[in-house]
PDB file of N, CA and C in Angstrom:
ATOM      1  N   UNK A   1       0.837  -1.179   0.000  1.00  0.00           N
ATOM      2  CA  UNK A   1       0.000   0.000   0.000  1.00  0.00           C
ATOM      3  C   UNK A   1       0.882   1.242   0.000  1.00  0.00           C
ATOM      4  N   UNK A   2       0.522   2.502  -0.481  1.00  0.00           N
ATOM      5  CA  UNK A   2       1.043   3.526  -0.516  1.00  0.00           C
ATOM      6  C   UNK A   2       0.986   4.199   0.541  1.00  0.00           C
ATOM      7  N   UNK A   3       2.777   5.428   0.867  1.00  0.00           N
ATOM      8  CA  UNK A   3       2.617   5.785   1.642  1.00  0.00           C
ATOM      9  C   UNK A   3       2.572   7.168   1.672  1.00  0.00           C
ATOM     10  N   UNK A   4       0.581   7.137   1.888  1.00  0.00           N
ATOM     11  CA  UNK A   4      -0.428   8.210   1.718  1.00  0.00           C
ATOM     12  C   UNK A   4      -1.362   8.553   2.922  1.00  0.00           C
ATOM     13  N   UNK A   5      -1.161   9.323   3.507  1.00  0.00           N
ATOM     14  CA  UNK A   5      -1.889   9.696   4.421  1.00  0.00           C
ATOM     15  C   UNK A   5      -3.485   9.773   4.376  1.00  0.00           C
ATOM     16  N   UNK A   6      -4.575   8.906   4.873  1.00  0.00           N
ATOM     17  CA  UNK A   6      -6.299   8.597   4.443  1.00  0.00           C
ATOM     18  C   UNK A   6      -7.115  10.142   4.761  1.00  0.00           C
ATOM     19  N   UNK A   7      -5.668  10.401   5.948  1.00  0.00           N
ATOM     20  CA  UNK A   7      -7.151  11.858   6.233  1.00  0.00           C
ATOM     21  C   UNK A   7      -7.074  13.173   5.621  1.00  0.00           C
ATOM     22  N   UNK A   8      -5.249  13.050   5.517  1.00  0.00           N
ATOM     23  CA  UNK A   8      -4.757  14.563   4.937  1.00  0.00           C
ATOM     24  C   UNK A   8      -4.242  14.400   3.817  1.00  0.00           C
ATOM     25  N   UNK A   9      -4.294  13.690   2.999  1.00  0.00           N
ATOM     26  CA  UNK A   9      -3.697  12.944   1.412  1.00  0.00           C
ATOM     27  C   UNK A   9      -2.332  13.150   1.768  1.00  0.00           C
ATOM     28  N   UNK A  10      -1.571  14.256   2.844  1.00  0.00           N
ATOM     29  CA  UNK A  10      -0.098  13.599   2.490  1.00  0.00           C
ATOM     30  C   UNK A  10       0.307  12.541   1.994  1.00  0.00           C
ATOM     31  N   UNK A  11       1.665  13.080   1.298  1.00  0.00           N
ATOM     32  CA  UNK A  11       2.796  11.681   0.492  1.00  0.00           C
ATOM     33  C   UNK A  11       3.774  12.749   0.361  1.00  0.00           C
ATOM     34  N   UNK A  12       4.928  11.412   0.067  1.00  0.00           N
ATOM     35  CA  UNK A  12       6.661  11.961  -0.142  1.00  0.00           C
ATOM     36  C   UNK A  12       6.663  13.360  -0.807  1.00  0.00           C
ATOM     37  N   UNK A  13       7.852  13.618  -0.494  1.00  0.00           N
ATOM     38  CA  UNK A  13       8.367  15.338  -1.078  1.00  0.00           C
ATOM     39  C   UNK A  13       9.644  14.567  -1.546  1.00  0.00           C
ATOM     40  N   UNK A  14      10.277  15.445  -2.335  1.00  0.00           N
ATOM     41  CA  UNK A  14      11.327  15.025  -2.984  1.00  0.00           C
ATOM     42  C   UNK A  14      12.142  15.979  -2.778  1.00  0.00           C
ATOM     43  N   UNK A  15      13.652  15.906  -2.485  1.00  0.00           N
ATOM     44  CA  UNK A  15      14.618  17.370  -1.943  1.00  0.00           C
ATOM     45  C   UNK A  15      16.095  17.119  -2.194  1.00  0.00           C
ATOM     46  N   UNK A  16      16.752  17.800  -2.045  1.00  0.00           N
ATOM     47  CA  UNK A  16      18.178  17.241  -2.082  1.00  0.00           C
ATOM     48  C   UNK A  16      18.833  16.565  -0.864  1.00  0.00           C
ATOM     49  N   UNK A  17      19.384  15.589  -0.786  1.00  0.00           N
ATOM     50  CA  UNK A  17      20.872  15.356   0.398  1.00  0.00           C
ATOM     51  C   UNK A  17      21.733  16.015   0.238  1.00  0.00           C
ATOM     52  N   UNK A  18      22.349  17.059   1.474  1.00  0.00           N
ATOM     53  CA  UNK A  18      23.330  17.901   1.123  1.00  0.00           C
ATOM     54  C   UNK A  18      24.490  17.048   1.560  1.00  0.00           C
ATOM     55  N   UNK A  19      25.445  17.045   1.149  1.00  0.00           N
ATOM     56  CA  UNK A  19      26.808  16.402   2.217  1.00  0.00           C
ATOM     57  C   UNK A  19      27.342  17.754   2.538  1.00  0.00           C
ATOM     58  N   UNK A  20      28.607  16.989   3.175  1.00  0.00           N
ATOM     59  CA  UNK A  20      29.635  18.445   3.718  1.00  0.00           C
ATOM     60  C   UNK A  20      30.018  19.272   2.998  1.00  0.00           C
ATOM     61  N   UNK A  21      30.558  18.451   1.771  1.00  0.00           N
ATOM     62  CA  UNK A  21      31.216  19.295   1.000  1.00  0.00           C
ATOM     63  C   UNK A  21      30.066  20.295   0.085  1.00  0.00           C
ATOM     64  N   UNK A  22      28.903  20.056  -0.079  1.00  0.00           N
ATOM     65  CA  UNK A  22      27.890  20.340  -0.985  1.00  0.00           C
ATOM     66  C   UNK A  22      27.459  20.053  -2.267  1.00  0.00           C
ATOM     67  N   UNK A  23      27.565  18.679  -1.959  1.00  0.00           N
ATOM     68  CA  UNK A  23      26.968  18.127  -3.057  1.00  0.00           C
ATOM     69  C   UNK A  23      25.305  17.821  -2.482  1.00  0.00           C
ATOM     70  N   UNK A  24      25.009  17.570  -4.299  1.00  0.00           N
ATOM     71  CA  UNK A  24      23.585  17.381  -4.227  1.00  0.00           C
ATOM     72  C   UNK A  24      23.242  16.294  -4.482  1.00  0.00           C
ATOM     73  N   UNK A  25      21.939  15.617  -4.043  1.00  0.00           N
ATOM     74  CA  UNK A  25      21.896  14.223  -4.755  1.00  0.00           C
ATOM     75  C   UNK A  25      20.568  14.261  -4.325  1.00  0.00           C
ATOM     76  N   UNK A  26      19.355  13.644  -5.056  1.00  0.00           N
ATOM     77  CA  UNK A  26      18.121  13.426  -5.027  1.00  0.00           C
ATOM     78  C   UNK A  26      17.876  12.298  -3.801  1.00  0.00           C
ATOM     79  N   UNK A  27      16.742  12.659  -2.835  1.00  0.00           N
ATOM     80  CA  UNK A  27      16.182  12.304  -1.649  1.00  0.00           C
ATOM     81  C   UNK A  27      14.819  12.065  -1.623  1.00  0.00           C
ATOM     82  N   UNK A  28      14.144  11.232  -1.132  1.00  0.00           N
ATOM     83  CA  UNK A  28      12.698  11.162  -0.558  1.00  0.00           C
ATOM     84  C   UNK A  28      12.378  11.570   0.857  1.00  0.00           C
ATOM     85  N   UNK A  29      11.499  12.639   1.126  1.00  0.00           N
ATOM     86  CA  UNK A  29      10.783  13.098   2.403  1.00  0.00           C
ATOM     87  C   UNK A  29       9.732  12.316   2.510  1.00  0.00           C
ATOM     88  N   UNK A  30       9.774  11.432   3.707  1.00  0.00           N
ATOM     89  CA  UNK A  30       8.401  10.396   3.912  1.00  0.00           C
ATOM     90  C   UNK A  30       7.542  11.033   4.909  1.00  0.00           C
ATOM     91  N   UNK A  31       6.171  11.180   4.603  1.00  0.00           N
ATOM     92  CA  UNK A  31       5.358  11.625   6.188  1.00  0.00           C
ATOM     93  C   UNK A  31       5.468  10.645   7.160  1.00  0.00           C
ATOM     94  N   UNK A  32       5.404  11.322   8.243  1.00  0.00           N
ATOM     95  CA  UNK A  32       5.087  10.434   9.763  1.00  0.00           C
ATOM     96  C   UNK A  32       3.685   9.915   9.695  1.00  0.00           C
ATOM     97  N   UNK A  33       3.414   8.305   8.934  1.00  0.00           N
ATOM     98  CA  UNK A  33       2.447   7.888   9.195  1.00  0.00           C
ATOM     99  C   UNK A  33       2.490   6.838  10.332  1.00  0.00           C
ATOM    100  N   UNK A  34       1.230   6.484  10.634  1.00  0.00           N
ATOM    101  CA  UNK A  34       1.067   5.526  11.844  1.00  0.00           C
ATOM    102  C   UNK A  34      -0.409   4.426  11.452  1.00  0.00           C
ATOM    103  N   UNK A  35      -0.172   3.868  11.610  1.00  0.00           N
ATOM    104  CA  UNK A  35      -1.440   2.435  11.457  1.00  0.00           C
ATOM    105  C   UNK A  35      -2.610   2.804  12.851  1.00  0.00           C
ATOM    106  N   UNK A  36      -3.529   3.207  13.311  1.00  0.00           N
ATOM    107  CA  UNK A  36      -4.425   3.584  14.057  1.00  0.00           C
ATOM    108  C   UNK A  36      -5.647   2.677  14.125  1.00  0.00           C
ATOM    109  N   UNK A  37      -6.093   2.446  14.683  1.00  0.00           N
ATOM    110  CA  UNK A  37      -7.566   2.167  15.503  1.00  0.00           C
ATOM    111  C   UNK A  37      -8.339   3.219  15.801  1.00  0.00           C
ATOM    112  N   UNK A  38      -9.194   3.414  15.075  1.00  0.00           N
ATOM    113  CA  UNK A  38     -10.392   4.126  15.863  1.00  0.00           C
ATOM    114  C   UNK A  38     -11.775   4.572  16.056  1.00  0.00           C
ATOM    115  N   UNK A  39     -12.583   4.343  17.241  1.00  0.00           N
ATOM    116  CA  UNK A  39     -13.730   4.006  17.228  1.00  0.00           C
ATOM    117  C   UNK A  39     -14.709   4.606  16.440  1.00  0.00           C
ATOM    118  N   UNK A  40     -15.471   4.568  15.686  1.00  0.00           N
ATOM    119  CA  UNK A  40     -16.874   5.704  15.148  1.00  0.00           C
ATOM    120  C   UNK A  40     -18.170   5.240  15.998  1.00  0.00           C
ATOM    121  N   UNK A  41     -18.300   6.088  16.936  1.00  0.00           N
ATOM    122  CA  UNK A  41     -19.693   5.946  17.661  1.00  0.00           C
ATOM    123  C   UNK A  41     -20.923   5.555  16.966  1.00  0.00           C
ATOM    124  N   UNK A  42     -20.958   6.522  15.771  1.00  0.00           N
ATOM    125  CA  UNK A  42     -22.129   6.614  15.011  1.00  0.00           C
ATOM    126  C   UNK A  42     -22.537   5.530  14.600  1.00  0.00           C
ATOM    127  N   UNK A  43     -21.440   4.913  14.353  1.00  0.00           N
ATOM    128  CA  UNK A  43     -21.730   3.427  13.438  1.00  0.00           C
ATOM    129  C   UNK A  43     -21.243   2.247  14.292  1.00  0.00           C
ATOM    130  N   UNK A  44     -20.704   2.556  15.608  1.00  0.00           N
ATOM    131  CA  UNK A  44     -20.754   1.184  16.527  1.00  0.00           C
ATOM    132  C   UNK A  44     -19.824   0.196  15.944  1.00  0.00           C
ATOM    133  N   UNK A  45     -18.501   0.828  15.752  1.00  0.00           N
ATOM    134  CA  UNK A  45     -17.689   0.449  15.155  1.00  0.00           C
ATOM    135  C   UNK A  45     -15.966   0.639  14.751  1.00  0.00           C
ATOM    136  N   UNK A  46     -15.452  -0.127  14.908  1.00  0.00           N
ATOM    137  CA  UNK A  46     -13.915   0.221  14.448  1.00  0.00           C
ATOM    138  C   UNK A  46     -13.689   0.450  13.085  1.00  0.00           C
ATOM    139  N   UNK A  47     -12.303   1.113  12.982  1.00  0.00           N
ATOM    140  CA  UNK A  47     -11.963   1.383  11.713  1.00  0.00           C
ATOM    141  C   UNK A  47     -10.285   1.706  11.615  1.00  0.00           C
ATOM    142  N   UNK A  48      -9.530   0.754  11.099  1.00  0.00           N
ATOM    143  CA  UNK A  48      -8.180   1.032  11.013  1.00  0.00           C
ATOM    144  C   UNK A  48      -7.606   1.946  10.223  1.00  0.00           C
ATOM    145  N   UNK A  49      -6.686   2.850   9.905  1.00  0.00           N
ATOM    146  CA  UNK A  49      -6.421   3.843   8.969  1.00  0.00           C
ATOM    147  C   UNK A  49      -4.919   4.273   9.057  1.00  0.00           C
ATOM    148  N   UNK A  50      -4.616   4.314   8.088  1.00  0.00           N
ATOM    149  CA  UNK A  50      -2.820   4.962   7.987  1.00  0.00           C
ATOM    150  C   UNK A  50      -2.656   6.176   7.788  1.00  0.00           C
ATOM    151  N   UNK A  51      -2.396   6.884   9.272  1.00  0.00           N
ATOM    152  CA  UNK A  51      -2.397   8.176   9.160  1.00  0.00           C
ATOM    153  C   UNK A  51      -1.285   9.096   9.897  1.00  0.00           C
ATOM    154  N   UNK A  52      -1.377  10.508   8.965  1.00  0.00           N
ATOM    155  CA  UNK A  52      -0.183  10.881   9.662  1.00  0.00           C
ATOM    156  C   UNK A  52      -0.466  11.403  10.861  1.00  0.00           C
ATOM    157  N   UNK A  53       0.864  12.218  11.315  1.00  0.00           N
ATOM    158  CA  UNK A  53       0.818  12.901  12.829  1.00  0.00           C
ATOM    159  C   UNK A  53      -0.301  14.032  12.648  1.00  0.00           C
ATOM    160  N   UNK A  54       0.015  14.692  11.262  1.00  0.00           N
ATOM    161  CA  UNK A  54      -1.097  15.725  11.250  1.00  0.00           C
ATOM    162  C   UNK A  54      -2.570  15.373  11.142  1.00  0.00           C
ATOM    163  N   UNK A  55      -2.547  14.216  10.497  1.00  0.00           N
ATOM    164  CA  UNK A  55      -4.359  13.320  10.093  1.00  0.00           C
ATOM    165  C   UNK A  55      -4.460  13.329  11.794  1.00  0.00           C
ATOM    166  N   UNK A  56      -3.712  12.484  12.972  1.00  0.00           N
ATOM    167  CA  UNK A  56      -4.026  12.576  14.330  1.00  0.00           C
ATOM    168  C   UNK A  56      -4.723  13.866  14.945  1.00  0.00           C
ATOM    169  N   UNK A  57      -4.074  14.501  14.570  1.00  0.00           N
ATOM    170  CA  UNK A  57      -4.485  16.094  15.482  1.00  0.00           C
ATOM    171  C   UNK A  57      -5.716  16.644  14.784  1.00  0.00           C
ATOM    172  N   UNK A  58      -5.539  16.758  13.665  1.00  0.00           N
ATOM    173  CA  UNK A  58      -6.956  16.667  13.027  1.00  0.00           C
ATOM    174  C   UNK A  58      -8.215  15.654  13.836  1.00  0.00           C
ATOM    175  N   UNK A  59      -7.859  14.548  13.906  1.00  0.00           N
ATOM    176  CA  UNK A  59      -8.991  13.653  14.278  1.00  0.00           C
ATOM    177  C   UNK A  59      -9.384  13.733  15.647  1.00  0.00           C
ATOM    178  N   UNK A  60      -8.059  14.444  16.502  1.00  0.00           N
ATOM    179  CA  UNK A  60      -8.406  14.807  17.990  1.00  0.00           C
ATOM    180  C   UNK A  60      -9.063  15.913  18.202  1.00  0.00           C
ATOM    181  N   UNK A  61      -8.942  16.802  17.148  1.00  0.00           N
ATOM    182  CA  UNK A  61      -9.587  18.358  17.234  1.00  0.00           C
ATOM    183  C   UNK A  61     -10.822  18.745  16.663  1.00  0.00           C
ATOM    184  N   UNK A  62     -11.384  17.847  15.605  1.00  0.00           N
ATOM    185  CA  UNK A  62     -12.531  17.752  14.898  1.00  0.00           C
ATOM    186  C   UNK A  62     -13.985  16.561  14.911  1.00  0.00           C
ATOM    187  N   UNK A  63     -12.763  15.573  14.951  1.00  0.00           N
ATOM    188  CA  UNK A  63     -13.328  14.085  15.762  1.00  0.00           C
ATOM    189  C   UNK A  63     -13.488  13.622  14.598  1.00  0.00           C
ATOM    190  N   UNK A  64     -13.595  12.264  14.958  1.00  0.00           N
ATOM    191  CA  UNK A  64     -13.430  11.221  13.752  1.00  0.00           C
ATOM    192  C   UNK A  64     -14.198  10.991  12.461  1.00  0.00           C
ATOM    193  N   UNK A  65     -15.743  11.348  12.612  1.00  0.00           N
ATOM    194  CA  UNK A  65     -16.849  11.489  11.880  1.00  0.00           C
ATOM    195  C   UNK A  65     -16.619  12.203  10.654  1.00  0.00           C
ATOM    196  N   UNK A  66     -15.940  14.118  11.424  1.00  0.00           N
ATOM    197  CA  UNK A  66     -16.113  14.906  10.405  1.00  0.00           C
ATOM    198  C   UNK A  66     -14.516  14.702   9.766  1.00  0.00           C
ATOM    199  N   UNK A  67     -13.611  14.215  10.079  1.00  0.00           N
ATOM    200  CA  UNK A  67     -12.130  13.892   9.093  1.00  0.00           C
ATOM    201  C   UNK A  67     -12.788  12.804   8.546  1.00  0.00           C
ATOM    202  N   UNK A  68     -13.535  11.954   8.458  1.00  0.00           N
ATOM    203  CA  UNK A  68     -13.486  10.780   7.552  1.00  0.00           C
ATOM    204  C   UNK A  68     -14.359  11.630   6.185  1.00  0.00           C
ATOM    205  N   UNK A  69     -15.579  12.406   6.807  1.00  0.00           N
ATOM    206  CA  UNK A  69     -16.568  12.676   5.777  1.00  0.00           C
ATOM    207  C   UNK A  69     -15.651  13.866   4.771  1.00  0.00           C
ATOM    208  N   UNK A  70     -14.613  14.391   5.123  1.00  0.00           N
ATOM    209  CA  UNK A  70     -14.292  15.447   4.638  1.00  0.00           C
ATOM    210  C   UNK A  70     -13.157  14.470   3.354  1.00  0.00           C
ATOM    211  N   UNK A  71     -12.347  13.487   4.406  1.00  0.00           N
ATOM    212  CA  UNK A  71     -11.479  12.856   3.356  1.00  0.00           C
ATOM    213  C   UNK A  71     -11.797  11.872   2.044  1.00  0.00           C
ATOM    214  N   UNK A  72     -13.234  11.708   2.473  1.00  0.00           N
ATOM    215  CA  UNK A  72     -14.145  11.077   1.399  1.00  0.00           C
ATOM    216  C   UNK A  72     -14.668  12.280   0.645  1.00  0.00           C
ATOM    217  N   UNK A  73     -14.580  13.280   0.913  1.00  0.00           N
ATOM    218  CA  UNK A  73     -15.009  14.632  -0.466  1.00  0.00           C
ATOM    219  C   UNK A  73     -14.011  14.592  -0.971  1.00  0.00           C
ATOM    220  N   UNK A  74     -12.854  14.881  -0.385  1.00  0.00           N
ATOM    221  CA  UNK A  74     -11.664  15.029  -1.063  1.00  0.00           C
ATOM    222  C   UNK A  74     -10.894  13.751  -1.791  1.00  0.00           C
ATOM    223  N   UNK A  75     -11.496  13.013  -1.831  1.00  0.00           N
ATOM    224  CA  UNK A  75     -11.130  11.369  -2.636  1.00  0.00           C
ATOM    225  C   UNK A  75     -10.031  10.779  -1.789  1.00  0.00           C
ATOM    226  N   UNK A  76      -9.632  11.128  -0.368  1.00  0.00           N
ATOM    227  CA  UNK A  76      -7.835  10.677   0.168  1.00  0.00           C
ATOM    228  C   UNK A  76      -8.483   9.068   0.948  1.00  0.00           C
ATOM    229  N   UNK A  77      -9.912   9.058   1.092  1.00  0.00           N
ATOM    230  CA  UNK A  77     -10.287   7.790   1.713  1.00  0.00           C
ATOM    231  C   UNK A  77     -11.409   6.831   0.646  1.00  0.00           C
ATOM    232  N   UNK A  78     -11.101   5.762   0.142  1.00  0.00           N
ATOM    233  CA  UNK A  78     -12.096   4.876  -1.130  1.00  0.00           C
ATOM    234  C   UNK A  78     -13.089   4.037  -0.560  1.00  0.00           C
ATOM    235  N   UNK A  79     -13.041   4.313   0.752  1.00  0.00           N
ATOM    236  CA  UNK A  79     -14.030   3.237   1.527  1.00  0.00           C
ATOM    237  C   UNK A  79     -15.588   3.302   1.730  1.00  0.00           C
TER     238      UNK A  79
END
């Protein structure tokens, strides 16, 4: 599976590795995702999801209902 964040569509950035001397060389930036559990009242039910640190704080600050319904407008969840 890709590593895509379900609530906030994050994915990789691409940047340089600098060394000492200053050279450049092509790099991948990965988000901080995490594999989660978490409950939906509404529906009396679990739901696992790969999400980042920012999808978390989102889901602690808005609650779980309205990040899922929003990431399903925005196409980042197919479920």
């Amino acid at each position: 599976m890709a590593r895509i964040c379900e609530i906030t569509g994050k994915t990789y950035m691409k940047g340089n590795k600098v060394s000492h001397s200053n050279k450049k060389s092509k790099r991948v930036f990965n988000p901080n995702l995490q594999t989660k559990t978490f409950y939906i009242p509404e529906e009396d039910r679990y739901i696992t999801l790969k999400v980042s640190a920012a999808g978390i704080r989102n889901i602690n600050k808005k609650g779980i209902s309205a990040c899922l319904k929003e990431a399903k407008e925005k196409g980042y969840l197919a479920k």
